[in-house]
Protein backbone atom coordinates (compact mmCIF):
# COMPACT_ATOMS: atom_id res chain seq x y z
CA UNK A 1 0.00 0.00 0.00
CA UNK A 2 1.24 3.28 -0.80
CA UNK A 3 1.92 5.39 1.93
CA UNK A 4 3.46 8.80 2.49
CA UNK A 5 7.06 8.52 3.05
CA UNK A 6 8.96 10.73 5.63
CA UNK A 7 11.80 8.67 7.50
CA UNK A 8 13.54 5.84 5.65
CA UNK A 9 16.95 3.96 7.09
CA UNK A 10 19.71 2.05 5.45
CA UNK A 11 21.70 -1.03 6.30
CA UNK A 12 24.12 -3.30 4.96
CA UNK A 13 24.01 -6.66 5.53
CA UNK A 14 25.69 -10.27 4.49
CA UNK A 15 29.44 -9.99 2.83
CA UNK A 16 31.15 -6.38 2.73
CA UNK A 17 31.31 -4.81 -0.81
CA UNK A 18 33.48 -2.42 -1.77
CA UNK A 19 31.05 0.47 -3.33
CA UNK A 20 28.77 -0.02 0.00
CA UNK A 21 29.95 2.95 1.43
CA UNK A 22 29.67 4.74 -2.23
CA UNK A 23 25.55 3.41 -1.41
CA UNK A 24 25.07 4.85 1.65
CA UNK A 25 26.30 7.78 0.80
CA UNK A 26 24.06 7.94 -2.03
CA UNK A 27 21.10 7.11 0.09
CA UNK A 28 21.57 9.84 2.77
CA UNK A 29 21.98 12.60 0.52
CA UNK A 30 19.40 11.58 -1.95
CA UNK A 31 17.01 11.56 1.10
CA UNK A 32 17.85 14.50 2.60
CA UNK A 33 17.47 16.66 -1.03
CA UNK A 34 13.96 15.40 -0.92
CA UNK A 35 13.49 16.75 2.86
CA UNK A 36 13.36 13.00 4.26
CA UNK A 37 14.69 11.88 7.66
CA UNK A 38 17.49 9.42 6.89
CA UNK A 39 18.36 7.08 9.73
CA UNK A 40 21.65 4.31 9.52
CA UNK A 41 21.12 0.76 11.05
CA UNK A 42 24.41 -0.62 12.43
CA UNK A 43 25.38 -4.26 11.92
CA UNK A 44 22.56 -5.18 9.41
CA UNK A 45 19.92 -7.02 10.90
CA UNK A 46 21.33 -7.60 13.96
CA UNK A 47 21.66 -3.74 14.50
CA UNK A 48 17.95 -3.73 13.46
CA UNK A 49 17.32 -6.50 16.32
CA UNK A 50 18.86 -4.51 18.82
CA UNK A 51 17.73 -1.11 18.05
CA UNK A 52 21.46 0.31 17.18
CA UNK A 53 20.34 3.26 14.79
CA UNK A 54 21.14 6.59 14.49
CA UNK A 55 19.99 10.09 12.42
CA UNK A 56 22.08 10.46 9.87
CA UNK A 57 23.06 14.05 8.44
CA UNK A 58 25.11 14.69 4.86
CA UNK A 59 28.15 15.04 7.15
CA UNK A 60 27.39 11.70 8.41
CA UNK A 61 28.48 10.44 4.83
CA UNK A 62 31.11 12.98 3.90
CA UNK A 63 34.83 11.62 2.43
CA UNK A 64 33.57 7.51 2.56
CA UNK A 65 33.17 7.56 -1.22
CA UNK A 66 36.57 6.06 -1.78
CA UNK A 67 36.37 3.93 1.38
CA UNK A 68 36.04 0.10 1.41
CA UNK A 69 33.78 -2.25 3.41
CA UNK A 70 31.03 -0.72 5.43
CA UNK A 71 30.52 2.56 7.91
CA UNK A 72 27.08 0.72 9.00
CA UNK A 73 29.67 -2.64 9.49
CA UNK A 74 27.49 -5.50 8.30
CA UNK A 75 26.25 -9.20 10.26
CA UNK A 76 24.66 -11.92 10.05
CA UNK A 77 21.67 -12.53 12.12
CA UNK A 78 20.03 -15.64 11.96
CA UNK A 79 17.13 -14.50 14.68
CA UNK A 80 16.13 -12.24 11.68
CA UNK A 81 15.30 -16.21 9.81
CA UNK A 82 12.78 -16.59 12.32
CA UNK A 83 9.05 -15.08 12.82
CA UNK A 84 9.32 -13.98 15.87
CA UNK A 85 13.06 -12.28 14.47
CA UNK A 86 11.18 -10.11 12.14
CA UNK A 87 8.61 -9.18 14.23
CA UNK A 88 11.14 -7.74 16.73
CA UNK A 89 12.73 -5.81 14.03
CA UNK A 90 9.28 -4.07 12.65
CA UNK A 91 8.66 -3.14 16.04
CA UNK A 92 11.75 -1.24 15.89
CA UNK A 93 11.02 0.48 12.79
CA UNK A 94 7.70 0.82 13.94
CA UNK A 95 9.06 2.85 17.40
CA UNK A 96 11.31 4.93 15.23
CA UNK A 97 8.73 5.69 12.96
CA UNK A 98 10.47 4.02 9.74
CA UNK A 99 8.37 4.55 6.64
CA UNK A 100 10.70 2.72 4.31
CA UNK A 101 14.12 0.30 4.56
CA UNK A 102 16.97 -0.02 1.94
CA UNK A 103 18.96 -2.86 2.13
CA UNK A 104 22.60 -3.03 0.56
CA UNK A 105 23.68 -7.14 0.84
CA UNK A 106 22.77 -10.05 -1.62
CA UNK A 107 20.13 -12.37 -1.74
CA UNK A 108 19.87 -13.76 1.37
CA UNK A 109 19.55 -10.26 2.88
CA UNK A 110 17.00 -9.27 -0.22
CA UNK A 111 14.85 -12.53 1.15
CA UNK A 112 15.15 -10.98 4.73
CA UNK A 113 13.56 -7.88 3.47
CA UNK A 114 11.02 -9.92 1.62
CA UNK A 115 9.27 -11.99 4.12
CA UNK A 116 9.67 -8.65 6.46
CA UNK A 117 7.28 -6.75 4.02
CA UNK A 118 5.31 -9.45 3.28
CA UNK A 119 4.17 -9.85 6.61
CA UNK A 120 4.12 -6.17 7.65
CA UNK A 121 3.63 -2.66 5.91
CA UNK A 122 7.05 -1.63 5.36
CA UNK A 123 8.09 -0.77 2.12
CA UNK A 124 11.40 -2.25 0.91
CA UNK A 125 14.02 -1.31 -1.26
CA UNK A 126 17.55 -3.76 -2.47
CA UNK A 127 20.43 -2.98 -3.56
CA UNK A 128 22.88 -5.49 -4.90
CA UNK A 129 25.91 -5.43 -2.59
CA UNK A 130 27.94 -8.59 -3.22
CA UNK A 131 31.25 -9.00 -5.32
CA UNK A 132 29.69 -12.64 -6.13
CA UNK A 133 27.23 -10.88 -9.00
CA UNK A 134 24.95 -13.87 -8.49
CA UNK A 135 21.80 -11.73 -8.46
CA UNK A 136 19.23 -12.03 -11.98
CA UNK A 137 18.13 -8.72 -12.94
CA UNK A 138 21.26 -6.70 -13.28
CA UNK A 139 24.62 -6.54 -15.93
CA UNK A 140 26.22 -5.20 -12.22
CA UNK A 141 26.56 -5.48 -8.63
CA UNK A 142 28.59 -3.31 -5.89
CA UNK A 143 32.31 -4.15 -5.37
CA UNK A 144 32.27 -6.85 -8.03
CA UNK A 145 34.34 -5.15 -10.23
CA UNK A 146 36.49 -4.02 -7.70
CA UNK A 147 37.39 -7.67 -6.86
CA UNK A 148 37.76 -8.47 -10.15
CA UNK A 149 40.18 -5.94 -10.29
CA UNK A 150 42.04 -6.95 -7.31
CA UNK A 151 42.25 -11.09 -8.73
CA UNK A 152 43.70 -9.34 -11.86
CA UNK A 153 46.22 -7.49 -10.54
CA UNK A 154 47.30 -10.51 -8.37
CA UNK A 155 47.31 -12.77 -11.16
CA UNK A 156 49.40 -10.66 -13.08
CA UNK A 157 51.82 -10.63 -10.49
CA UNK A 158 51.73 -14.49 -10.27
CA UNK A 159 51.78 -14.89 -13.35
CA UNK A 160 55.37 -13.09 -14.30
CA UNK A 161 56.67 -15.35 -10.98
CA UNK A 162 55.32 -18.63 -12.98
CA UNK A 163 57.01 -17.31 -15.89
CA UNK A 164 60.33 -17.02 -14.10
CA UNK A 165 60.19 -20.85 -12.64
CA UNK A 166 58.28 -22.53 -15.23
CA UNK A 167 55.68 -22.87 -12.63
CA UNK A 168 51.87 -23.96 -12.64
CA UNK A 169 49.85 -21.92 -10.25
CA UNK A 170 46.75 -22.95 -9.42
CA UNK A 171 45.01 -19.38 -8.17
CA UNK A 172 41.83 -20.00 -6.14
CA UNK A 173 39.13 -16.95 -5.81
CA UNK A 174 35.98 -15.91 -4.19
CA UNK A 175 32.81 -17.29 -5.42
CA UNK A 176 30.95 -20.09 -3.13
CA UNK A 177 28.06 -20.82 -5.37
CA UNK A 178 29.09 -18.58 -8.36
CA UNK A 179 31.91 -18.21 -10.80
CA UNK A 180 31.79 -14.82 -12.25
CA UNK A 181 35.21 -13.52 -10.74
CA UNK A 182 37.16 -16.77 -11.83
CA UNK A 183 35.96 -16.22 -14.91
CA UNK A 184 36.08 -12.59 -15.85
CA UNK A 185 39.40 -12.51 -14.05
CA UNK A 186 40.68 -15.47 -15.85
CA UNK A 187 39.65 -14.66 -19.25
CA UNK A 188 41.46 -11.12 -18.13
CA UNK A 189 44.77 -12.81 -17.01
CA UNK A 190 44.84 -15.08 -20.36
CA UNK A 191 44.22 -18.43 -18.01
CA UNK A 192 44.58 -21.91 -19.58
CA UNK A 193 41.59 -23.29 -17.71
CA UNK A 194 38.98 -21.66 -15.44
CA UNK A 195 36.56 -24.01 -13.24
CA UNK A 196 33.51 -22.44 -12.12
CA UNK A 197 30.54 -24.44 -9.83
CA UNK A 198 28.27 -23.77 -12.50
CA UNK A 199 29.77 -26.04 -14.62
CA UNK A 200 31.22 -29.65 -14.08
CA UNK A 201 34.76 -30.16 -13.87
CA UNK A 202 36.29 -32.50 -16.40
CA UNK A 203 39.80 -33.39 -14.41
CA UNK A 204 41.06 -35.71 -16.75
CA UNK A 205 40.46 -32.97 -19.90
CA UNK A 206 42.62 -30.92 -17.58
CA UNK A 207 45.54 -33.38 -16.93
CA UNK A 208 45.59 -33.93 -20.80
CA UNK A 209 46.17 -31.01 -21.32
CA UNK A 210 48.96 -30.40 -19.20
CA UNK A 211 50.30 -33.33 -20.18
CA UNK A 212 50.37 -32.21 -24.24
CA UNK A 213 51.51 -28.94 -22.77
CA UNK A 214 54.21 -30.70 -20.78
CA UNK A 215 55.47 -32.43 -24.10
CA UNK A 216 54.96 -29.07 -25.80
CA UNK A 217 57.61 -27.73 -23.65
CA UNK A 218 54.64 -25.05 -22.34
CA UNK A 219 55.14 -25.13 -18.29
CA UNK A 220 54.08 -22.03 -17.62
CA UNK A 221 50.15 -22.13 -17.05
CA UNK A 222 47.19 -20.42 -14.73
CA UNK A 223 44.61 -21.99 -13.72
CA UNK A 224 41.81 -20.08 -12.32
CA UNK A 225 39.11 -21.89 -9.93
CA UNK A 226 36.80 -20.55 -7.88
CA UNK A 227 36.33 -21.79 -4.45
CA UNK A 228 32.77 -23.41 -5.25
CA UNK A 229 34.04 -25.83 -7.98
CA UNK A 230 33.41 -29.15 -7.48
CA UNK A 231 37.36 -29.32 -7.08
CA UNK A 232 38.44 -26.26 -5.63
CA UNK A 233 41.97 -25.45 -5.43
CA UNK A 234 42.86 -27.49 -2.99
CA UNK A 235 41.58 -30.54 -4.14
CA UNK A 236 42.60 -29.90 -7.73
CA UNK A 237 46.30 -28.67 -6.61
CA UNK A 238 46.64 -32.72 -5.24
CA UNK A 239 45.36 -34.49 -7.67
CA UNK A 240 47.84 -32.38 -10.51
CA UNK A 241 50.64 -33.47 -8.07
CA UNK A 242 49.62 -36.68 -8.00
CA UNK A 243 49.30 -37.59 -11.74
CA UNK A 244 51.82 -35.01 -12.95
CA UNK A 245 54.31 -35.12 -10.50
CA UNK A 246 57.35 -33.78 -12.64
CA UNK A 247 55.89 -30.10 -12.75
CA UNK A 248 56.40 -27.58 -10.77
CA UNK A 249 52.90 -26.75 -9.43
CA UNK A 250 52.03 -24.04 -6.61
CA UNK A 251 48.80 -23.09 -5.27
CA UNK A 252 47.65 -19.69 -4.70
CA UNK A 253 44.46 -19.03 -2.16
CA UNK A 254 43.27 -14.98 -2.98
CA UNK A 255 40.72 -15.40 -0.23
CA UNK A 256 39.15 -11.81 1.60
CA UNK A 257 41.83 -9.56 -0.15
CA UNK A 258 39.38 -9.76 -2.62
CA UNK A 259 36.76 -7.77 -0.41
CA UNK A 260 38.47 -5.11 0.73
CA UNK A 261 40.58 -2.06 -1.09
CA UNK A 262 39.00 0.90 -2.39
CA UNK A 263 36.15 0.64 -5.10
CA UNK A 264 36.93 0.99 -8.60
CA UNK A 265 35.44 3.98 -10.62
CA UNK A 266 32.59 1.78 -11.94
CA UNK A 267 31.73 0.43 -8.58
CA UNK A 268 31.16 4.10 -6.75
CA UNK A 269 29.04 4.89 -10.43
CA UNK A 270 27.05 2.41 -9.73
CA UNK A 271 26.38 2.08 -6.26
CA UNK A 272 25.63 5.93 -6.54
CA UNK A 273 23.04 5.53 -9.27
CA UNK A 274 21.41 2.25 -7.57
CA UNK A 275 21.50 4.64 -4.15
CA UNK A 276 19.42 7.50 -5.98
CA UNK A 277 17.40 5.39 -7.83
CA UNK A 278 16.39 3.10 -4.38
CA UNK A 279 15.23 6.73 -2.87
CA UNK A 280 13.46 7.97 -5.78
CA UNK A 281 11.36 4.60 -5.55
CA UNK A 282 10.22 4.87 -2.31
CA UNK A 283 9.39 8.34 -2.84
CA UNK A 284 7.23 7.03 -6.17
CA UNK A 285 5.54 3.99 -4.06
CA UNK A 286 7.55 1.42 -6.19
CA UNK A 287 8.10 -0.35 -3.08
CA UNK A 288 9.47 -4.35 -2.30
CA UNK A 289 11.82 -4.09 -5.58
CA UNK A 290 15.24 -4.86 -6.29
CA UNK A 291 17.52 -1.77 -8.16
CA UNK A 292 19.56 -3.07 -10.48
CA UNK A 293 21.04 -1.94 -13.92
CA UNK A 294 20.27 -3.93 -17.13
CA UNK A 295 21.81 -2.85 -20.61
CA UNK A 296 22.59 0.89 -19.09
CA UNK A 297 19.18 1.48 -17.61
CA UNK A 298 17.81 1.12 -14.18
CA UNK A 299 15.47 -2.19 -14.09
CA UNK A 300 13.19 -2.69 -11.30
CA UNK A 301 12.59 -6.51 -9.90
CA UNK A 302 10.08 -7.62 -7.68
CA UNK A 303 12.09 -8.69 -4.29
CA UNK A 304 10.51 -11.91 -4.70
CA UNK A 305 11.60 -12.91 -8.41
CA UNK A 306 15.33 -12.13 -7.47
CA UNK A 307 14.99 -14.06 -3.91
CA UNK A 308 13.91 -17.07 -6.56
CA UNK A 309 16.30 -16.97 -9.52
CA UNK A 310 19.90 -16.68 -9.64
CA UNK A 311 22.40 -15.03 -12.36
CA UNK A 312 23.58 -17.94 -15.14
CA UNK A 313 26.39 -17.64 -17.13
CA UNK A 314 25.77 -17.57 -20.15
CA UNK A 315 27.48 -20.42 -22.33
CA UNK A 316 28.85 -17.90 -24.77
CA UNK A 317 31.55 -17.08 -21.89
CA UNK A 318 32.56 -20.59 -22.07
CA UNK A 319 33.01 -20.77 -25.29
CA UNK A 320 35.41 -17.83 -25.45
CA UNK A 321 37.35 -19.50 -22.47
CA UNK A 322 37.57 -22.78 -24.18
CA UNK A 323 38.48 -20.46 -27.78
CA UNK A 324 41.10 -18.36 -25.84
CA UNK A 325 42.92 -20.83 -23.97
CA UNK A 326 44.54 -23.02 -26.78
């Protein structure tokens, strides 16, 4: 139901982006040039739980732009799973007079926000925090290019170490249930082979390989995985030892470097525009939608179809990998 909207509040919540900051900023000031009351929520849900909010003023958000991680500092709160969880938190926003939420995280916080204004009148607004881009409904999310970014730049560097020893690095990245940053940073680095969880892993293809490559006199190869294949470094770093035990093979874990640093150009551009835009909706009574950007323009998902359906790569990627690595 459309209501009149006077005090909104912003959290982040689930894994740090870099580009949140760049969001809340956007928020804030957006809602105070329309004359709204803008309030922060501190430690995502959890914050929400416990009533840790606070007014906050354009100062509030001055110089964070180029900042990584989270002013609001970000939780997970698994009370907030539970009826009884949400209720607690509406009563909060209900004390405080909330009118509207925005909620910077991924899908897990977007279905938080769901069942919260599904069972209460409180409009809802997500933004897509996560450096996963795992999220249908947008060509972007905030800080995923920024960790891109950072795998490239330490690939590079591994790379020109390989090249110096002859090596094999194995070069494990972020992405639990997705493989967008082993492959956009592999098909950046030039990597032989890049194993994603979306697709299965053919190990013996891979020792083949390296074994024609071996004969081929080519030792120096990258292999990118992400952390949700079927393999994952680990596993795949033992088995090459095992059956090729004559090369010199090193494995490389990025882990949460890839998290942090300051966001790129494109991620505070984005994040800014998805921050406007997530005002300007509650402000229009487009309320319980996702923000997200699709071929340059701002496309508006119910909450509910992006709780349901995750981003697929699309098999045209793979076919460059498989083109560009021979």
């Amino acid at each position: 139901m459309e209501k009149k909207i006077k005090r909104i509040a912003v959290l982040t919540s689930g894994g740090d982006s870099p580009g949140m900051n760049a969001a809340i900023r956007a928020v804030v000031r957006t809602g105070i040039y329309y004359g709204l009351e803008v309030y922060g929520i501190m430690r995502g849900y959890q914050g929400l739980l416990e009533e840790d909010l606070f007014k906050m003023e354009s100062r509030s958000v001055a110089n964070i732009i180029q900042r990584g991680g989270t002013i609001l500092k970000s939780a997970r709160c698994k009370e907030f799973y539970t009826p009884e969880g949400r209720k607690k938190g509406y009563e909060v926003l209900k004390k405080n007079e909330i009118d509207g939420l925005v909620v910077i995280g991924g899908d897990g916080s977007f279905k938080g926000a769901l069942n919260l204004s599904k069972e209460y009148d409180i409009p809802c607004i997500g933004l897509a925090g996560t450096i996963d881009k795992d999220i249908a409904g947008t060509d972007f999310t905030i800080g995923f290019d920024t960790a891109v970014n950072t795998a490239i730049e330490a690939i590079d560097k591994i790379r020109d170490t390989a090249d110096a020893h002859d090596r094999l690095f194995i070069i494990e990245v972020m992405g639990r249930d997705a493989g967008y940053i082993a492959l956009h940073s592999g098909i950046a680095t030039g990597a032989e082979n890049i194993l994603i969880p979306e697709r299965k892993t053919d190990a013996e293809a891979i020792i083949t390989s390296l074994q024609e490559k071996e004969r081929r006199k080519k030792l120096v190869n990258i292999i990118v995985v992400a952390e949700g294949d079927e393999y994952g470094g680990i596993e795949l770093y033992r088995l090459i030892k095992e059956r090729l035990p004559n090369l010199d093979t090193r494995l490389c874990t990025l882990g949460h470097i890839q998290r942090g640093g300051s966001p790129t150009g494109l991620d505070r551009l984005i994040a800014s525009r998805m921050g406007y835009h997530a005002v300007e909706c509650l402000l229009e009574g487009r309320y319980n939608v996702f923000v997200g950007i699709l071929n340059n323009r701002m496309n508006y998902v119910p909450l509910e179809q992006v709780a349901k359906r995750k981003g697929r790569i699309a098999e045209e990627w793979m076919k460059v990998v498989e083109t560009l690595s021979t």
